[in-house]
PDB file of N, CA and C in Angstrom:
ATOM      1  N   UNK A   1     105.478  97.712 112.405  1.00  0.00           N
ATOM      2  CA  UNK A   1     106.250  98.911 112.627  1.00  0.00           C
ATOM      3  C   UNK A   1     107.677  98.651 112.147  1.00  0.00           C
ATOM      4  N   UNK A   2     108.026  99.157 111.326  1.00  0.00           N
ATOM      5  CA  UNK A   2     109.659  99.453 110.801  1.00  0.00           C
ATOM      6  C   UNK A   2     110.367 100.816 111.608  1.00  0.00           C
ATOM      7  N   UNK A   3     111.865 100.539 111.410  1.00  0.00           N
ATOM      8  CA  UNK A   3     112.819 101.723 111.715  1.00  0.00           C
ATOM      9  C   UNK A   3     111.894 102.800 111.672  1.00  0.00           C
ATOM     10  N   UNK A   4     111.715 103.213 109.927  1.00  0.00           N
ATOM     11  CA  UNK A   4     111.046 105.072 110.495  1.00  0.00           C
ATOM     12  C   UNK A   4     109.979 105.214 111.185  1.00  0.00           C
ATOM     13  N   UNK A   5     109.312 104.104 111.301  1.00  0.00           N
ATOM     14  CA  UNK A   5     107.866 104.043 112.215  1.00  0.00           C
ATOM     15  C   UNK A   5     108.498 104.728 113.806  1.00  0.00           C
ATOM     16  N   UNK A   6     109.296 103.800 113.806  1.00  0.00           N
ATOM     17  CA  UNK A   6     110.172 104.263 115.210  1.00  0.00           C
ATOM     18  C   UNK A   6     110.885 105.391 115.088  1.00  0.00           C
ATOM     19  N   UNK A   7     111.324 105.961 114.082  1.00  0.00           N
ATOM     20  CA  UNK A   7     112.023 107.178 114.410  1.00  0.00           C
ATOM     21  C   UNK A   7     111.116 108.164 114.292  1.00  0.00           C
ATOM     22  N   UNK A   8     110.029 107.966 113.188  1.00  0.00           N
ATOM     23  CA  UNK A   8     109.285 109.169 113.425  1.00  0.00           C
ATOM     24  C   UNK A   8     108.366 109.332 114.862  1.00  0.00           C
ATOM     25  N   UNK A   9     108.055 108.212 115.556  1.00  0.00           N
ATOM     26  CA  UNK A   9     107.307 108.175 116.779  1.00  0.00           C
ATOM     27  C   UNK A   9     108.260 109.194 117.690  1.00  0.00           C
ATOM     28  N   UNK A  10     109.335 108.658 117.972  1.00  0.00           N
ATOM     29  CA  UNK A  10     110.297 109.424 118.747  1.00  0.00           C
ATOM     30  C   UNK A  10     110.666 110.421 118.400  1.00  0.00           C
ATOM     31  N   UNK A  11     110.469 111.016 117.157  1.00  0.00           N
ATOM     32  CA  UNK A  11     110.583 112.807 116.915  1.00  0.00           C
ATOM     33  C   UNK A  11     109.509 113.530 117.154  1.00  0.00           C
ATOM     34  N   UNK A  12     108.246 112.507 117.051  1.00  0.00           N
ATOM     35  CA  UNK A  12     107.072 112.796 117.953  1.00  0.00           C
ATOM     36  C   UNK A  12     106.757 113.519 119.313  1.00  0.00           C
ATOM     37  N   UNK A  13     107.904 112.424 120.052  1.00  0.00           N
ATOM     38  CA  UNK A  13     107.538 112.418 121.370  1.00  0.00           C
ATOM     39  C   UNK A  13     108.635 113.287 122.152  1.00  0.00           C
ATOM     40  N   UNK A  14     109.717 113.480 121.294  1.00  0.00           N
ATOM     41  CA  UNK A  14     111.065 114.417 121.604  1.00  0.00           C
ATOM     42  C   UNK A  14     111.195 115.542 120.597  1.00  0.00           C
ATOM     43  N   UNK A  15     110.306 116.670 120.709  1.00  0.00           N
ATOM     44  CA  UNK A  15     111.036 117.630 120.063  1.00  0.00           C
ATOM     45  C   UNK A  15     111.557 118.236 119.705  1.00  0.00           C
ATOM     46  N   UNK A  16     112.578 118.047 121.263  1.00  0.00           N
ATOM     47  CA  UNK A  16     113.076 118.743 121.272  1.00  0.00           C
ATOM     48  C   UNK A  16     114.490 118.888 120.830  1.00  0.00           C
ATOM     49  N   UNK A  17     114.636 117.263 120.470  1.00  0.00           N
ATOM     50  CA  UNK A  17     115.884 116.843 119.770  1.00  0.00           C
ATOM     51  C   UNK A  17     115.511 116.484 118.197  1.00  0.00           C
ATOM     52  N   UNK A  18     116.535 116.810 117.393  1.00  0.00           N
ATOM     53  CA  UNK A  18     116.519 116.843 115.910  1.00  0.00           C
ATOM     54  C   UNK A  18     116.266 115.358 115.630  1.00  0.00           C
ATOM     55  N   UNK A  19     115.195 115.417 114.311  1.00  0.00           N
ATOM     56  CA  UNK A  19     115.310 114.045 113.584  1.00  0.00           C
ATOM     57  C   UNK A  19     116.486 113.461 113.598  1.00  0.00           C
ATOM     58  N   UNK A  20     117.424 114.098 113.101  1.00  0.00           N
ATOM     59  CA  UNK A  20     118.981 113.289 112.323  1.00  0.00           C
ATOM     60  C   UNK A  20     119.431 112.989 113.846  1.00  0.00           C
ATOM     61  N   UNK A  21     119.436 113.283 114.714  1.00  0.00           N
ATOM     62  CA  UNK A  21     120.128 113.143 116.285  1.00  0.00           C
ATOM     63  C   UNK A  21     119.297 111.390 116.555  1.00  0.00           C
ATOM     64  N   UNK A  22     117.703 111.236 116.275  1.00  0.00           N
ATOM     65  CA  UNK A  22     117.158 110.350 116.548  1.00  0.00           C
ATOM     66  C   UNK A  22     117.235 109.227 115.920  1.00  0.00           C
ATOM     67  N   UNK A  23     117.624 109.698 114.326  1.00  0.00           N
ATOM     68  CA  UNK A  23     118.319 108.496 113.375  1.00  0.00           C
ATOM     69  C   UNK A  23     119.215 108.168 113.912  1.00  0.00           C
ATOM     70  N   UNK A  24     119.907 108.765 114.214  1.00  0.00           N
ATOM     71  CA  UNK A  24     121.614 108.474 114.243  1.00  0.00           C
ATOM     72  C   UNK A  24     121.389 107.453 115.635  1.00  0.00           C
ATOM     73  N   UNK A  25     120.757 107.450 116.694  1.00  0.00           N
ATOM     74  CA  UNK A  25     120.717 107.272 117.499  1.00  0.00           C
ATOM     75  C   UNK A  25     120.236 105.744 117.413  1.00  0.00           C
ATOM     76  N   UNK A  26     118.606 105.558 116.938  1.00  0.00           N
ATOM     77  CA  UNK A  26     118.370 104.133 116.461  1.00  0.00           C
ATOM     78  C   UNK A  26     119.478 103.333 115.487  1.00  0.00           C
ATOM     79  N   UNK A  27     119.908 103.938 114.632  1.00  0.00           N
ATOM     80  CA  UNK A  27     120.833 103.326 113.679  1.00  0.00           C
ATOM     81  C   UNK A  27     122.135 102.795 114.152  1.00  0.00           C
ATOM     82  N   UNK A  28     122.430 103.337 115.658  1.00  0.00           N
ATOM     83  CA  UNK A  28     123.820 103.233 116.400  1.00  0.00           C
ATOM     84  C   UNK A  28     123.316 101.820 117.413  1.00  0.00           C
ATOM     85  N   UNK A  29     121.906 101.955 118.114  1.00  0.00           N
ATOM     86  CA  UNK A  29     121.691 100.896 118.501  1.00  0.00           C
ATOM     87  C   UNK A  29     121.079  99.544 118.063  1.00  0.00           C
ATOM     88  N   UNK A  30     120.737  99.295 117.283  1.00  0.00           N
ATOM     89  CA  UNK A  30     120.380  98.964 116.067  1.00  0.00           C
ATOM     90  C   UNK A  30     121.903  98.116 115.767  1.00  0.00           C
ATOM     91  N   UNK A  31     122.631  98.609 115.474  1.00  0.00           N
ATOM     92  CA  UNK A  31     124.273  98.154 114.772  1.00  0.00           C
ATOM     93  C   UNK A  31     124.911  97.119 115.956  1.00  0.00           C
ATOM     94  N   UNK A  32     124.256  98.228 117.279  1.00  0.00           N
ATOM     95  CA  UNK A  32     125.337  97.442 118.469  1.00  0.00           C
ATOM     96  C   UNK A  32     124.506  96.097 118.857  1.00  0.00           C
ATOM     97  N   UNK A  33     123.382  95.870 118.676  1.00  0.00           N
ATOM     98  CA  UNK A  33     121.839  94.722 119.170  1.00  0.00           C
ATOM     99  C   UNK A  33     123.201  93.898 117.941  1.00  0.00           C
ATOM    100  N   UNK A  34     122.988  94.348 116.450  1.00  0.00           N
ATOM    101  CA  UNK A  34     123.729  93.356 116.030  1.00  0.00           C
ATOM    102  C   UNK A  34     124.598  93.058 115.518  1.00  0.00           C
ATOM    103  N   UNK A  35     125.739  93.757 116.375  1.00  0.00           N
ATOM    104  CA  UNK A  35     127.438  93.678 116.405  1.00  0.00           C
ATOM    105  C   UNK A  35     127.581  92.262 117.406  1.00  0.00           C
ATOM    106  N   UNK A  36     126.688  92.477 118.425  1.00  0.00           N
ATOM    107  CA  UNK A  36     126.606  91.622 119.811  1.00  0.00           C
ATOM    108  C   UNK A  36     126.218  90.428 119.263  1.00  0.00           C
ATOM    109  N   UNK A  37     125.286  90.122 118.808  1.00  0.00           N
ATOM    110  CA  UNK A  37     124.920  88.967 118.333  1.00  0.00           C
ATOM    111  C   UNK A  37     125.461  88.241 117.292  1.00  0.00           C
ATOM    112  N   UNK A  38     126.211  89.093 116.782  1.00  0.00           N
ATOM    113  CA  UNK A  38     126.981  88.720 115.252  1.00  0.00           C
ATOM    114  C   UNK A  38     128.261  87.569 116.077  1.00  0.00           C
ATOM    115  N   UNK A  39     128.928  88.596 117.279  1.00  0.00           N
ATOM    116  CA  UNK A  39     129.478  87.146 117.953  1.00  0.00           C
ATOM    117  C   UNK A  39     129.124  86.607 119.065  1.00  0.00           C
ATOM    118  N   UNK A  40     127.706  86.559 119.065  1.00  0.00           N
ATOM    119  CA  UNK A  40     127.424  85.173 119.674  1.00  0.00           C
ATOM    120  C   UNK A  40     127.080  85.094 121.398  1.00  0.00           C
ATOM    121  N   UNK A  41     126.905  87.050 121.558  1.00  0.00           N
ATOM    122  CA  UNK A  41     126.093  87.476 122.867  1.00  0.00           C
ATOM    123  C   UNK A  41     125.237  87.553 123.028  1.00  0.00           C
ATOM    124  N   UNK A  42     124.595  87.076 124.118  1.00  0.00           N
ATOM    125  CA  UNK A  42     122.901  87.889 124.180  1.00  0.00           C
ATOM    126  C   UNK A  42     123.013  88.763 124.713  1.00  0.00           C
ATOM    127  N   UNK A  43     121.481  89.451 124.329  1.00  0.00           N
ATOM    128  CA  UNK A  43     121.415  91.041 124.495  1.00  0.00           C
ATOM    129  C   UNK A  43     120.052  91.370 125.133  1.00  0.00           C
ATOM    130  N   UNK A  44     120.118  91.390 126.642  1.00  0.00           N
ATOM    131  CA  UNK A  44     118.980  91.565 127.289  1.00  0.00           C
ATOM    132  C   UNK A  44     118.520  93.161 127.527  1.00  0.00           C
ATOM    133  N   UNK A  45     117.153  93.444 127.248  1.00  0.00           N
ATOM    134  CA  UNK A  45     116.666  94.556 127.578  1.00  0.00           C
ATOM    135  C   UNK A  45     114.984  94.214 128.883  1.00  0.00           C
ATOM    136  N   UNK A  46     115.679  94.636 130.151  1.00  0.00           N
ATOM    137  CA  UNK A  46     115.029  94.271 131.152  1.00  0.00           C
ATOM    138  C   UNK A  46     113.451  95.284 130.839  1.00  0.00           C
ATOM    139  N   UNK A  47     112.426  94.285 131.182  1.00  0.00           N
ATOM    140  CA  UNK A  47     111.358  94.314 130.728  1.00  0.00           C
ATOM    141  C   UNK A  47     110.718  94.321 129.371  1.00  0.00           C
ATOM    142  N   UNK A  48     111.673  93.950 128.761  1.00  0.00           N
ATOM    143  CA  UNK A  48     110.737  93.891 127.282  1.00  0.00           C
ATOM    144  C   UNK A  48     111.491  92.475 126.475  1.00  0.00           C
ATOM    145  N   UNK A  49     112.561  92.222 126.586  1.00  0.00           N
ATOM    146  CA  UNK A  49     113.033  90.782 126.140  1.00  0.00           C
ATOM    147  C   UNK A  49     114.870  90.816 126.059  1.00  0.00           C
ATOM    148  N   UNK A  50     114.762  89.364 125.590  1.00  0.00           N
ATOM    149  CA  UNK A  50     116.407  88.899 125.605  1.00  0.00           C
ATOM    150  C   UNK A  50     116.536  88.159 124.013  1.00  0.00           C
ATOM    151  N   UNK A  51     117.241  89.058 123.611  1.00  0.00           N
ATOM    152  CA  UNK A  51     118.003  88.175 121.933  1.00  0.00           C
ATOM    153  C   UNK A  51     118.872  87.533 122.221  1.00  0.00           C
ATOM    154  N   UNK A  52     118.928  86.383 121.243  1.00  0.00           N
ATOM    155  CA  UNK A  52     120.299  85.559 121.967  1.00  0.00           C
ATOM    156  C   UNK A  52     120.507  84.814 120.183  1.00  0.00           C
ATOM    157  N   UNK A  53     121.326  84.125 120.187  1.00  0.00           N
ATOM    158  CA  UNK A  53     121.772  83.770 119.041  1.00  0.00           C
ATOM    159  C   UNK A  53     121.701  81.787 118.721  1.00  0.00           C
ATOM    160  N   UNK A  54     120.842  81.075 118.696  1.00  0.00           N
ATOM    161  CA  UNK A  54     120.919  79.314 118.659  1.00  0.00           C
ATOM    162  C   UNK A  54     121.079  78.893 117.276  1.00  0.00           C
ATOM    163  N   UNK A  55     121.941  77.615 117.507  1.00  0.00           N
ATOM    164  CA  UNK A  55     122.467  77.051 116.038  1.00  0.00           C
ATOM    165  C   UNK A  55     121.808  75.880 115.712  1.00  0.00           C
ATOM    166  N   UNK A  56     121.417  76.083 114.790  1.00  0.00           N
ATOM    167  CA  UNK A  56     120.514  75.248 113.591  1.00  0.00           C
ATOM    168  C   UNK A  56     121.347  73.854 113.720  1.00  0.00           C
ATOM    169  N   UNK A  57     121.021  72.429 113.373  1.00  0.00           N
ATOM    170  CA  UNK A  57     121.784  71.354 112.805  1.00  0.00           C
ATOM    171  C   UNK A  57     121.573  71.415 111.294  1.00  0.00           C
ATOM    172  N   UNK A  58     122.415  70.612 110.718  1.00  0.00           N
ATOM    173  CA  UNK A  58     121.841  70.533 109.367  1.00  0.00           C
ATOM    174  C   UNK A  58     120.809  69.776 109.133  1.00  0.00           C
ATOM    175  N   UNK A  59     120.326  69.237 108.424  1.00  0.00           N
ATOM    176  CA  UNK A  59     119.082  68.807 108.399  1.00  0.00           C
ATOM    177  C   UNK A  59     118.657  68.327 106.643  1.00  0.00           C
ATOM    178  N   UNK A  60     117.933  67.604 106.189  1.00  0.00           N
ATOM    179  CA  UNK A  60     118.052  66.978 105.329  1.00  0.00           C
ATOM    180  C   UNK A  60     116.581  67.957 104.564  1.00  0.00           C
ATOM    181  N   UNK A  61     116.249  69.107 103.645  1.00  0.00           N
ATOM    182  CA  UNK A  61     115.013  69.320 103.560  1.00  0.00           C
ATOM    183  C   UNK A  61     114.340  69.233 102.069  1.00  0.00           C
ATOM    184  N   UNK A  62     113.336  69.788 101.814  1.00  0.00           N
ATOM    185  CA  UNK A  62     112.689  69.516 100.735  1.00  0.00           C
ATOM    186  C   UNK A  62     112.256  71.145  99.708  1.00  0.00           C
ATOM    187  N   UNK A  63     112.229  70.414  98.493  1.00  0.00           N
ATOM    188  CA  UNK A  63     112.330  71.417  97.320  1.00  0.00           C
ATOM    189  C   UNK A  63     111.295  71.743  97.382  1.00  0.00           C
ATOM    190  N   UNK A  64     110.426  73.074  97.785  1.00  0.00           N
ATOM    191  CA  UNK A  64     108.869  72.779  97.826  1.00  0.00           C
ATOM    192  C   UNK A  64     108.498  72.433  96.140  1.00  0.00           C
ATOM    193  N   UNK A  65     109.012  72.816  95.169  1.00  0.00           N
ATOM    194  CA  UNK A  65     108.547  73.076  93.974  1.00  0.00           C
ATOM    195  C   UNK A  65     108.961  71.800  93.006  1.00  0.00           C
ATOM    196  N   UNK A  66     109.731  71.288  93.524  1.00  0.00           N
ATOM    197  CA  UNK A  66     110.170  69.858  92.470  1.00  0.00           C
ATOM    198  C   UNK A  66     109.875  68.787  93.835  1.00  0.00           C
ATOM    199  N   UNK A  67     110.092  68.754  95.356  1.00  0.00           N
ATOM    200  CA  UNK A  67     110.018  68.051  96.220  1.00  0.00           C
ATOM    201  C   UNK A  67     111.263  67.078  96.531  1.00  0.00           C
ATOM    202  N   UNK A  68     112.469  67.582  95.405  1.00  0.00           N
ATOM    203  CA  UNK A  68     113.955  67.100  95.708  1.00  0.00           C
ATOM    204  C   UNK A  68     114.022  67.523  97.191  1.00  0.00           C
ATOM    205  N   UNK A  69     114.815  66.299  97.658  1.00  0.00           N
ATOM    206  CA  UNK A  69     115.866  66.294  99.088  1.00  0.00           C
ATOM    207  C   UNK A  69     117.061  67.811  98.695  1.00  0.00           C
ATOM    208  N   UNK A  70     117.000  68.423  99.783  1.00  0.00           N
ATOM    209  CA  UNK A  70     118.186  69.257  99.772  1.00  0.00           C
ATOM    210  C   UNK A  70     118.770  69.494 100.800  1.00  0.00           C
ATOM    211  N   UNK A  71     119.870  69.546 100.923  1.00  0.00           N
ATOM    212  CA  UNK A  71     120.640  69.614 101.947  1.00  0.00           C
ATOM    213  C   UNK A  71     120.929  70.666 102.612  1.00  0.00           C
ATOM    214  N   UNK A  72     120.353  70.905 103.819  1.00  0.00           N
ATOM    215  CA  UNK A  72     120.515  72.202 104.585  1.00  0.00           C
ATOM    216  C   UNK A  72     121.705  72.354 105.497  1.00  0.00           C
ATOM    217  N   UNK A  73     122.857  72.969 105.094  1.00  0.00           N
ATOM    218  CA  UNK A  73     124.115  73.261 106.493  1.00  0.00           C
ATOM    219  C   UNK A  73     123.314  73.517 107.316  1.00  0.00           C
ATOM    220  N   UNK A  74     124.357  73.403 108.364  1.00  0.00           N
ATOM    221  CA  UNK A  74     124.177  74.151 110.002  1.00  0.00           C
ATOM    222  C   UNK A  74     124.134  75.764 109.541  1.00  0.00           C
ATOM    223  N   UNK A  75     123.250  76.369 110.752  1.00  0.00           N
ATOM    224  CA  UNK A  75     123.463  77.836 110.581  1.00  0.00           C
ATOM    225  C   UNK A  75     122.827  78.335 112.061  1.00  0.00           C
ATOM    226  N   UNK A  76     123.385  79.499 112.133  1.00  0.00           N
ATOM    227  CA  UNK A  76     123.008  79.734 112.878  1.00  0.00           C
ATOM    228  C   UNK A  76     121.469  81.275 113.240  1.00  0.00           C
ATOM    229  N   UNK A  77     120.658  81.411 114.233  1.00  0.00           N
ATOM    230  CA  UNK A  77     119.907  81.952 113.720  1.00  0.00           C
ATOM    231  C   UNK A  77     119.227  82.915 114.961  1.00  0.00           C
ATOM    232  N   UNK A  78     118.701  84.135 114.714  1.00  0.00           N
ATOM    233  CA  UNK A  78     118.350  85.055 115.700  1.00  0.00           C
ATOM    234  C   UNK A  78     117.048  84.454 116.682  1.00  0.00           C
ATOM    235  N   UNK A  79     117.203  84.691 117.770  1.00  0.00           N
ATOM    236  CA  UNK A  79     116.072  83.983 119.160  1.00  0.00           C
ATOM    237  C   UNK A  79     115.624  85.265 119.965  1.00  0.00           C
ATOM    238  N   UNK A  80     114.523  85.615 120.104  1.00  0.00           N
ATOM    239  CA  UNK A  80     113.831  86.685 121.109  1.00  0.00           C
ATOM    240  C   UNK A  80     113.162  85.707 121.888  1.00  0.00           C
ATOM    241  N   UNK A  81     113.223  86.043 123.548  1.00  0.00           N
ATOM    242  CA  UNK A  81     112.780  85.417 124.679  1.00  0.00           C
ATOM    243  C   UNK A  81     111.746  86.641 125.038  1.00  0.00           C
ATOM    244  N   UNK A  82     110.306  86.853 125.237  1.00  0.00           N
ATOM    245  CA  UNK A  82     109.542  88.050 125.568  1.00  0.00           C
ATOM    246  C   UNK A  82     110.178  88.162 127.101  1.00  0.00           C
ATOM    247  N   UNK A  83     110.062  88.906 127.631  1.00  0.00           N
ATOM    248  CA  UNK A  83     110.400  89.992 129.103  1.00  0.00           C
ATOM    249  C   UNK A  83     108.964  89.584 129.889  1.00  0.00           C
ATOM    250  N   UNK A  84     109.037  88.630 131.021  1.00  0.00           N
ATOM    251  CA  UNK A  84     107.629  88.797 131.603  1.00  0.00           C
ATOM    252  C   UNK A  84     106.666  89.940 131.776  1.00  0.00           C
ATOM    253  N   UNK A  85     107.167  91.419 131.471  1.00  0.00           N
ATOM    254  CA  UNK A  85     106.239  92.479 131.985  1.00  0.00           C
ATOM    255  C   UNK A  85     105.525  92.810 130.324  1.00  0.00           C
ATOM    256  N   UNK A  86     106.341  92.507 129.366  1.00  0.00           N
ATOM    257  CA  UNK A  86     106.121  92.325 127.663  1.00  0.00           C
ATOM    258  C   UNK A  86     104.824  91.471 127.751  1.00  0.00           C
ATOM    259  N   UNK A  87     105.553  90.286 128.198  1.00  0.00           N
ATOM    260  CA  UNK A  87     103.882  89.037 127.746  1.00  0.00           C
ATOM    261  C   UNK A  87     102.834  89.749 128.567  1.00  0.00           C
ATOM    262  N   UNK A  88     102.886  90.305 129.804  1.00  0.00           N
ATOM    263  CA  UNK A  88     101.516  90.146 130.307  1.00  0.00           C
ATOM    264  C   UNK A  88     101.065  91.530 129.658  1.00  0.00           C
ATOM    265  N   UNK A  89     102.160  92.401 129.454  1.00  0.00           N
ATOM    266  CA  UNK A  89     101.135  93.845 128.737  1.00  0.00           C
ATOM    267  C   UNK A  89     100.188  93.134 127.272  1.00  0.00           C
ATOM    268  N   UNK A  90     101.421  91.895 126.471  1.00  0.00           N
ATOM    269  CA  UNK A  90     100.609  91.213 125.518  1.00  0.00           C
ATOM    270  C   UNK A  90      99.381  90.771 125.383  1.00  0.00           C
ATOM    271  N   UNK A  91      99.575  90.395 126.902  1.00  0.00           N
ATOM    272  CA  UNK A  91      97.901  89.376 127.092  1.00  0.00           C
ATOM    273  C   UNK A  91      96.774  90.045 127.926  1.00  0.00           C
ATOM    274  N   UNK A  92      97.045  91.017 128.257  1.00  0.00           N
ATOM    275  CA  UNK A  92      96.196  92.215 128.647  1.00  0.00           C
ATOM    276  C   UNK A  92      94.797  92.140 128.000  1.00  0.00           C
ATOM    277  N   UNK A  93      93.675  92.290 128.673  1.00  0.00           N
ATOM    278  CA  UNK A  93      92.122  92.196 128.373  1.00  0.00           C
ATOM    279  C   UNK A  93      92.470  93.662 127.142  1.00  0.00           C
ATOM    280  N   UNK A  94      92.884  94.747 127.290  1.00  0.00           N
ATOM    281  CA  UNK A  94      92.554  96.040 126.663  1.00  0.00           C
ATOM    282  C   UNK A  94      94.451  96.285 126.563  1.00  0.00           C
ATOM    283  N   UNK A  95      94.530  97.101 125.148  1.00  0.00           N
ATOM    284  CA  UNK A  95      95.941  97.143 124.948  1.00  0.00           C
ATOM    285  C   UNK A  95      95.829  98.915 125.359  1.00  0.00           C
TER     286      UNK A  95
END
């Protein structure tokens, strides 16, 4: 599922509000999930999960295609924690 997957679901399920109201709306939260994380907050949404932001070391890696050593900086990189009520709807006998 991508963005319009999600926006068209929710013009689906809200008719009563305009497409462009529902864009605007994902696209605003969407920006703020990663304004927050850009410096280095997590961003919990109770029952479904927590983004948070962990930093890479550098690390010494490999060229897959020649198999040269290359040198990887530090970086840093996006983390989702599932929401306990998330995993167990996950692991549910029937979805």
């Amino acid at each position: 599922m991508n963005k319009s997957d999600i926006i068209s679901n929710l013009a689906r399920a809200y008719t009563q509000v305009s497409n462009e109201v529902i864009e605007k709306f994902v696209n605003i939260f969407v920006q703020q999930l990663a304004d927050a994380m850009s410096k280095g907050k997590r961003v919990e949404l109770r029952g479904f999960g927590a983004f948070s932001v962990r930093r890479r070391d550098s690390r010494v890696g490999r060229n897959p295609r020649t198999g040269a050593q290359v040198e990887v900086g530090q970086k840093h990189v996006p983390f989702f924690r599932m929401g306990k009520p998330l995993q167990q709807r996950m692991n549910a006998k029937t979805h």
